[in-house]
N, C-alpha and C. Protein backbone atom coordinates (compact mmCIF):
# COMPACT_ATOMS: atom_id res chain seq x y z
N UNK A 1 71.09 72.11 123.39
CA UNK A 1 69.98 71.19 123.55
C UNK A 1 69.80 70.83 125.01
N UNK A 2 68.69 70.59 125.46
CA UNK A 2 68.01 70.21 126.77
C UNK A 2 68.90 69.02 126.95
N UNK A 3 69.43 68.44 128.26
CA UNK A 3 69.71 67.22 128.44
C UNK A 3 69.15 66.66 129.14
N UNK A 4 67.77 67.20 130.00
CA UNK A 4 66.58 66.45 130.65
C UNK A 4 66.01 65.39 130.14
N UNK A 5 65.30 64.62 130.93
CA UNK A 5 64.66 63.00 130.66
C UNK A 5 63.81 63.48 130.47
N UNK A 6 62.62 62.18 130.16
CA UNK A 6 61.14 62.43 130.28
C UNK A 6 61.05 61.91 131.62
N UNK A 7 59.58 62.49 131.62
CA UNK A 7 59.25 62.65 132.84
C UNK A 7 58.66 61.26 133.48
N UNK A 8 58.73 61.17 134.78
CA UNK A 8 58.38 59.50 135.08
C UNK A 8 56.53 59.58 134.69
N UNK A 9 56.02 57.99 134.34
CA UNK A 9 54.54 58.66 133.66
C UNK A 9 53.97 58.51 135.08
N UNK A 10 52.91 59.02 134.62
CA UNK A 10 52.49 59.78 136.34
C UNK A 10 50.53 58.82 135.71
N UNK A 11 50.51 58.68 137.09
CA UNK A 11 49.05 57.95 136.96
C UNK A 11 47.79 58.92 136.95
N UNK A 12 47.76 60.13 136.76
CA UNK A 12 46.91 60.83 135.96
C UNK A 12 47.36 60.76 134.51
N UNK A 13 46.47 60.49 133.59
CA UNK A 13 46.11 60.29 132.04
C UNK A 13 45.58 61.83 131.88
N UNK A 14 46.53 62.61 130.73
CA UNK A 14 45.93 64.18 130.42
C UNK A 14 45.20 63.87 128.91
N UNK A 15 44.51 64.27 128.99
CA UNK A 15 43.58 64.52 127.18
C UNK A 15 44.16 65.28 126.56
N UNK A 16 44.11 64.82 125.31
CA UNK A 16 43.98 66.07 124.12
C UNK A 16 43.39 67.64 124.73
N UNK A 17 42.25 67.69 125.32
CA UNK A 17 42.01 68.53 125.72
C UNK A 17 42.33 69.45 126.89
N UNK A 18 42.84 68.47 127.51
CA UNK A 18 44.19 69.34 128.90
C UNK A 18 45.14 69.67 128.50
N UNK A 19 45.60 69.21 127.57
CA UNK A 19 46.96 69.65 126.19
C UNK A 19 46.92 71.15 125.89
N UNK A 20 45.40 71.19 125.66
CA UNK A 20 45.15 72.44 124.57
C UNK A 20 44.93 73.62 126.17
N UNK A 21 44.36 73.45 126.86
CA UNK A 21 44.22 74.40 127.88
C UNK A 21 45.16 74.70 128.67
N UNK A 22 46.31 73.32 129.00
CA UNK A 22 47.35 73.73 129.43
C UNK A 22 48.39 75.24 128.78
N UNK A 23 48.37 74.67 127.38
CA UNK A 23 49.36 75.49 126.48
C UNK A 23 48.53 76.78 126.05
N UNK A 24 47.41 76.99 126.61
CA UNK A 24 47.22 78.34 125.97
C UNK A 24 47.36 79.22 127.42
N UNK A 25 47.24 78.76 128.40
CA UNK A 25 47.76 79.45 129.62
C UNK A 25 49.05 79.33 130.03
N UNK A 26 49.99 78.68 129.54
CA UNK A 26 51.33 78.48 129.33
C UNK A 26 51.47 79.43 128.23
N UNK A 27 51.55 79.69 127.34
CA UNK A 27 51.67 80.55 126.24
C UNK A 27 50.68 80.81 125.52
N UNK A 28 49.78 81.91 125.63
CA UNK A 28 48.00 82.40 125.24
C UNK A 28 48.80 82.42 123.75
N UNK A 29 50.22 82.73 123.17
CA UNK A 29 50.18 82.70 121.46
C UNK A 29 50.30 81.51 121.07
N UNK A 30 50.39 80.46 121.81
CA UNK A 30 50.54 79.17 120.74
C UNK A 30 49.61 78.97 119.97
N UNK A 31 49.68 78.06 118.92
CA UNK A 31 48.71 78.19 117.66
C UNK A 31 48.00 77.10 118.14
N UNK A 32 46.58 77.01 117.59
CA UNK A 32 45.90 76.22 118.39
C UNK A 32 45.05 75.70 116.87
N UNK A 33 45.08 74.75 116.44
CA UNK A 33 45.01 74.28 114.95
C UNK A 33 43.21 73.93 114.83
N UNK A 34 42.17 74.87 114.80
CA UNK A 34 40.58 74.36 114.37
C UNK A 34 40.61 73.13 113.94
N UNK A 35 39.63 71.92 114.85
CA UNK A 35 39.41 71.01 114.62
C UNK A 35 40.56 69.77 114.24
N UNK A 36 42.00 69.88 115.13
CA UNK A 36 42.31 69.13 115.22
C UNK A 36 42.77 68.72 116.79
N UNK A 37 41.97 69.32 117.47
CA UNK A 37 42.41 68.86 119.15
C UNK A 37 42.56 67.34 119.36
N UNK A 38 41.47 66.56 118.77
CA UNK A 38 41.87 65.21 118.57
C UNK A 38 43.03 64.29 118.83
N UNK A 39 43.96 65.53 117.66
CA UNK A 39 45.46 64.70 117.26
C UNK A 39 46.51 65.91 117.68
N UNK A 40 46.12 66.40 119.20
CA UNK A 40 47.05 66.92 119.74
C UNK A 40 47.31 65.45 121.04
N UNK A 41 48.97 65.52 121.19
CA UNK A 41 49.77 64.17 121.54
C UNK A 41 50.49 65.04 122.45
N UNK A 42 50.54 65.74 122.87
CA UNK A 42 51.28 66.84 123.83
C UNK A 42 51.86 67.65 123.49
N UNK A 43 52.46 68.18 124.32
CA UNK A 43 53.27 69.92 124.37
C UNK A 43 54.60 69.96 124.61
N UNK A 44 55.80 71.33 123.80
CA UNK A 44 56.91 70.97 124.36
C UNK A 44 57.45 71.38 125.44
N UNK A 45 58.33 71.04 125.93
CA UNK A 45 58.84 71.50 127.08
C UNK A 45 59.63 72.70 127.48
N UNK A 46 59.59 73.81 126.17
CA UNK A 46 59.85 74.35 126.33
C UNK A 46 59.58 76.05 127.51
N UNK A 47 59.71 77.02 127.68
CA UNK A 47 59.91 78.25 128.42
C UNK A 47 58.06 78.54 127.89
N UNK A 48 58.03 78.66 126.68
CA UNK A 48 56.91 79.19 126.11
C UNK A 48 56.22 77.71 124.97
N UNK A 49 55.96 76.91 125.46
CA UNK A 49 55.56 75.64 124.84
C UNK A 49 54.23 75.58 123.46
N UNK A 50 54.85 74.66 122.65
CA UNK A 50 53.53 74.62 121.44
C UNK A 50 52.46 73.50 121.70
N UNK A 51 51.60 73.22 120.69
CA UNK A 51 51.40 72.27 120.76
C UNK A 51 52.09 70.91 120.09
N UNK A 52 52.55 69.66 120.29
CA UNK A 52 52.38 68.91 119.35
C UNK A 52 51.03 67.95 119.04
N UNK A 53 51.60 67.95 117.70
CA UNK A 53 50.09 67.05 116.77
C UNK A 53 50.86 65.43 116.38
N UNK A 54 49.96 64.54 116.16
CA UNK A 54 50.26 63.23 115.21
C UNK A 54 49.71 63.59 114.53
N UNK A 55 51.19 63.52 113.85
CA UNK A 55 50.33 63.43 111.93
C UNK A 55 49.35 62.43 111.72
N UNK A 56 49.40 60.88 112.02
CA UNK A 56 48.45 59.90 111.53
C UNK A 56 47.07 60.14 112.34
N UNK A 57 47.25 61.01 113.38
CA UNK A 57 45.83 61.34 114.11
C UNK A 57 45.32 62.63 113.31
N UNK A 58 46.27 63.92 112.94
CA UNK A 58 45.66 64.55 112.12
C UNK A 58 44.85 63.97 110.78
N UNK A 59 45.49 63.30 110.41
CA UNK A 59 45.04 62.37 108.75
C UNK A 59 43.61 62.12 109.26
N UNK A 60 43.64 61.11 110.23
CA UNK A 60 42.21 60.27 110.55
C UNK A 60 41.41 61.06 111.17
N UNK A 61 41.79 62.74 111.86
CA UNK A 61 40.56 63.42 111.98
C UNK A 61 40.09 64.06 110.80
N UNK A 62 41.17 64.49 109.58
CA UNK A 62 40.04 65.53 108.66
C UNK A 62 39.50 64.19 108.01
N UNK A 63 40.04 62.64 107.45
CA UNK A 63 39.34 61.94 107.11
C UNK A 63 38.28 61.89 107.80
N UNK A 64 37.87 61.64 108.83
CA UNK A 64 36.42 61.27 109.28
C UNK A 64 35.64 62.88 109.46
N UNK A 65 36.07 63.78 109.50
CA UNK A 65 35.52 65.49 109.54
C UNK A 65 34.95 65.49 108.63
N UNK A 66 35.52 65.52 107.30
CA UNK A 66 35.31 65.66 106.00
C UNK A 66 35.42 64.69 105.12
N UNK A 67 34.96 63.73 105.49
CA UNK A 67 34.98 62.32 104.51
C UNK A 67 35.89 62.64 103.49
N UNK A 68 37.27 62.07 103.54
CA UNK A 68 38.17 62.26 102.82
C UNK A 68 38.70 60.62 102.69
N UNK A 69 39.44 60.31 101.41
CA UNK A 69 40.26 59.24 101.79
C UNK A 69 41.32 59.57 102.35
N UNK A 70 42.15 58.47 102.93
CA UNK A 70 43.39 59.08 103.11
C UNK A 70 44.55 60.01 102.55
N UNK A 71 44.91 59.71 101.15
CA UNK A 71 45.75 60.65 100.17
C UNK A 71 45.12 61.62 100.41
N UNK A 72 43.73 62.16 99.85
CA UNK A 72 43.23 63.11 99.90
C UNK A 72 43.42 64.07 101.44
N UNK A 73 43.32 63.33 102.40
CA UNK A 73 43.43 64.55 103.19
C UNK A 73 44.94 64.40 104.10
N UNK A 74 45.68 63.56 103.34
CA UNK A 74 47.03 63.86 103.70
C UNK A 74 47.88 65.00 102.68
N UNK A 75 47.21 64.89 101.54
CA UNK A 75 47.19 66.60 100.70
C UNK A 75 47.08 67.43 101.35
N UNK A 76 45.72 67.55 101.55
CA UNK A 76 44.98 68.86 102.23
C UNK A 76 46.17 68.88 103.74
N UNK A 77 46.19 68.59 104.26
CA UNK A 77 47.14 68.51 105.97
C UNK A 77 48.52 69.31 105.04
N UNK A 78 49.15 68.27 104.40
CA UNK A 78 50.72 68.58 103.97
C UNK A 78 50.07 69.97 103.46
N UNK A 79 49.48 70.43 102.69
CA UNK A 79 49.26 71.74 102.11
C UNK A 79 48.66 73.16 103.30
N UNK A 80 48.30 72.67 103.82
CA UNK A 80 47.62 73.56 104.74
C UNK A 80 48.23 73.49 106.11
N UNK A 81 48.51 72.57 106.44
CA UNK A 81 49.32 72.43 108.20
C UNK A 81 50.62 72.14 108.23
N UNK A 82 50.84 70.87 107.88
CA UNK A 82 52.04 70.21 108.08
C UNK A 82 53.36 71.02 107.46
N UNK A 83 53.15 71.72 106.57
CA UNK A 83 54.40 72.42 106.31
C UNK A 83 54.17 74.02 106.07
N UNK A 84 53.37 74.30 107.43
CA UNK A 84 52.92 76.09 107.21
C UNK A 84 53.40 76.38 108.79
N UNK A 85 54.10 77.44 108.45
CA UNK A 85 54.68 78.32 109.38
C UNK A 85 53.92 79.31 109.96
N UNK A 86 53.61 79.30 111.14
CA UNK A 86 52.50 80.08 111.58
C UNK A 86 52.93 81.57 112.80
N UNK A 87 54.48 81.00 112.51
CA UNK A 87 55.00 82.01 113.07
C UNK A 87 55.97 81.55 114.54
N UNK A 88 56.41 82.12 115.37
CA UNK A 88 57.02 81.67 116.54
C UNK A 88 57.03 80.39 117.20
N UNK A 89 55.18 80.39 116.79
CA UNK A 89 54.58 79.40 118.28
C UNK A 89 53.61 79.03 117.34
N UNK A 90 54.71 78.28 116.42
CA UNK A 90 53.78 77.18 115.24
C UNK A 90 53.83 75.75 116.44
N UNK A 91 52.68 75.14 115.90
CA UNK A 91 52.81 73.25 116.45
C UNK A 91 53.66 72.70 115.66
N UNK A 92 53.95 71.84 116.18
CA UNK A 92 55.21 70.87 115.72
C UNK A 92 54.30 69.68 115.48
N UNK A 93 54.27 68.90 114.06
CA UNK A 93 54.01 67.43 114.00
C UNK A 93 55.19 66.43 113.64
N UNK A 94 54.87 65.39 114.51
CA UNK A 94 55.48 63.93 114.66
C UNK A 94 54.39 62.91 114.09
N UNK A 95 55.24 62.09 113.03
CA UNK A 95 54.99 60.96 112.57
C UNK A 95 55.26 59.35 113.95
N UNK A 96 53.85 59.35 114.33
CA UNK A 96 53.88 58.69 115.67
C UNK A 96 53.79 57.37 115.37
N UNK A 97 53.62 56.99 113.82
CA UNK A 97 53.96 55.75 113.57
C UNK A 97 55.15 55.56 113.03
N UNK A 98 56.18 56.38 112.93
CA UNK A 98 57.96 56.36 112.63
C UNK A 98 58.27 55.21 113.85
N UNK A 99 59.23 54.45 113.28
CA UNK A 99 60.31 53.79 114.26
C UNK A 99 61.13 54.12 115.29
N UNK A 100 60.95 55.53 114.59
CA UNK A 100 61.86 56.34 115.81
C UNK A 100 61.34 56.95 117.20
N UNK A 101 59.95 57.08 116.42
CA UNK A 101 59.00 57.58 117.97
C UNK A 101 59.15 57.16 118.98
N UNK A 102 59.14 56.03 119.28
CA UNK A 102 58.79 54.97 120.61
C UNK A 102 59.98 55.48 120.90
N UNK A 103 61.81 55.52 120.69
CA UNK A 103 62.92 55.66 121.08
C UNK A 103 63.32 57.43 121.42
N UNK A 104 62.79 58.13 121.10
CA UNK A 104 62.92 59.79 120.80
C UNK A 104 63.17 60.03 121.98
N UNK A 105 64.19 61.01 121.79
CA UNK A 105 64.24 61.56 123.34
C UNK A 105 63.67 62.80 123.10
N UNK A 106 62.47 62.75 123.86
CA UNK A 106 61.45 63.95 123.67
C UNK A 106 62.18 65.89 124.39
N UNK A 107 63.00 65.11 125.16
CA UNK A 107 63.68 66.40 125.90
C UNK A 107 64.68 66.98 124.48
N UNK A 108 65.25 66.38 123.59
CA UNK A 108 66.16 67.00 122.92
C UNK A 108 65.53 66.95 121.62
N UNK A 109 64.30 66.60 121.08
CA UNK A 109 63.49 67.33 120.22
C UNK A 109 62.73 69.13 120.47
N UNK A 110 62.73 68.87 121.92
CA UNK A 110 61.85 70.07 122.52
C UNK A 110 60.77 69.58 122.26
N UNK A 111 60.40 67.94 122.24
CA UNK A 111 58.82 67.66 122.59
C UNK A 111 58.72 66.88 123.84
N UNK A 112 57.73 67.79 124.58
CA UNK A 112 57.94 67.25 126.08
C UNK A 112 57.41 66.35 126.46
N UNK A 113 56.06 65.96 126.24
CA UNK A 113 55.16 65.03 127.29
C UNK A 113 54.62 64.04 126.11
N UNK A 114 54.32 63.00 126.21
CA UNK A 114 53.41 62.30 125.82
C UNK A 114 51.99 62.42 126.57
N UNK A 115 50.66 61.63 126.08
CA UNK A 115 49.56 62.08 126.58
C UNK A 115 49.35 61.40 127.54
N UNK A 116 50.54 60.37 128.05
CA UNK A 116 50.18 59.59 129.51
C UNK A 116 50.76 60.50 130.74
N UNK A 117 51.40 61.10 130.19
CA UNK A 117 52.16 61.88 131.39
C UNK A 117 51.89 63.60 131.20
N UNK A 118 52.10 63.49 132.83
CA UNK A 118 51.56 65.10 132.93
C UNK A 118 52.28 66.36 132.46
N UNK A 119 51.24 67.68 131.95
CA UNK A 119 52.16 68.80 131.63
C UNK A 119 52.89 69.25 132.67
N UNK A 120 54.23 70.05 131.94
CA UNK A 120 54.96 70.79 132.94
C UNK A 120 54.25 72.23 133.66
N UNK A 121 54.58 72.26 135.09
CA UNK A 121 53.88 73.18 135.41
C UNK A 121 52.38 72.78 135.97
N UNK A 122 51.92 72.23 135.65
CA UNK A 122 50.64 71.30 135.83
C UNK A 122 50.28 70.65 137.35
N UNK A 123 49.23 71.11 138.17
CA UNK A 123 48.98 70.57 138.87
C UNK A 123 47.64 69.48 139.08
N UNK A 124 47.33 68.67 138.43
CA UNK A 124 46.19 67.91 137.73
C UNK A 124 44.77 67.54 138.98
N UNK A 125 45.27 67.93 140.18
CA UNK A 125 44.47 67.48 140.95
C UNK A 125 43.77 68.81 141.90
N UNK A 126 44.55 70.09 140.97
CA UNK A 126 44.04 71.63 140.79
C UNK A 126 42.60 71.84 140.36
């Protein structure tokens, strides 16, 4: 396991969407999940990095996508995403409302960044 920190947060703020462009030029195979860029929360830190997702941000995008209640499209997610293997350079989801989140050491999950702080490799003012 990694014994690196996180990274100090850096006063550029990255989007969901610098998430997703970072990691496909960091690794063009990571899986890149249709219509949930939303509830991408960052990337890991690994050599060849995925994305990560929040689960409670995935929930509340297909709910409002597809007018779902919640159960309903925490079905559809658990059935279709949350526990499908997509191969190497599957995304990883975190339950970002767990107790444990706030405390995680993101270096020894292999989840690297949160969305306040910048990707690795990343030069933001590029």
């Amino acid at each position: 396991m990694s014994t690196a920190t996180k990274p100090a947060p850096d006063s550029t703020m990255f989007t969901h969407v610098d998430y997703v462009d970072q990691v496909t030029i960091l690794n063009p195979m990571a899986i890149v999940l249709d219509g949930l860029d939303e509830a991408v929360i960052g990337i890991t830190s690994d050599e060849k990095p995925v994305l990560v997702y929040g689960m409670e941000k995935c929930i509340e995008t297909v709910m409002k996508t597809n007018d779902m209640k919640y159960n309903d499209a925490y079905e559809w997610l658990e059935y279709n995403s949350f526990h499908t293997y997509y191969g190497d350079y599957s995304p990883i989801f975190i339950n970002e409302d767990s107790d444990d989140y706030a405390d995680m050491n993101y270096a020894d999950m292999g989840c690297g960044y949160r969305m306040s702080q910048s990707c690795p490799g990343s030069n933001p003012n590029a």
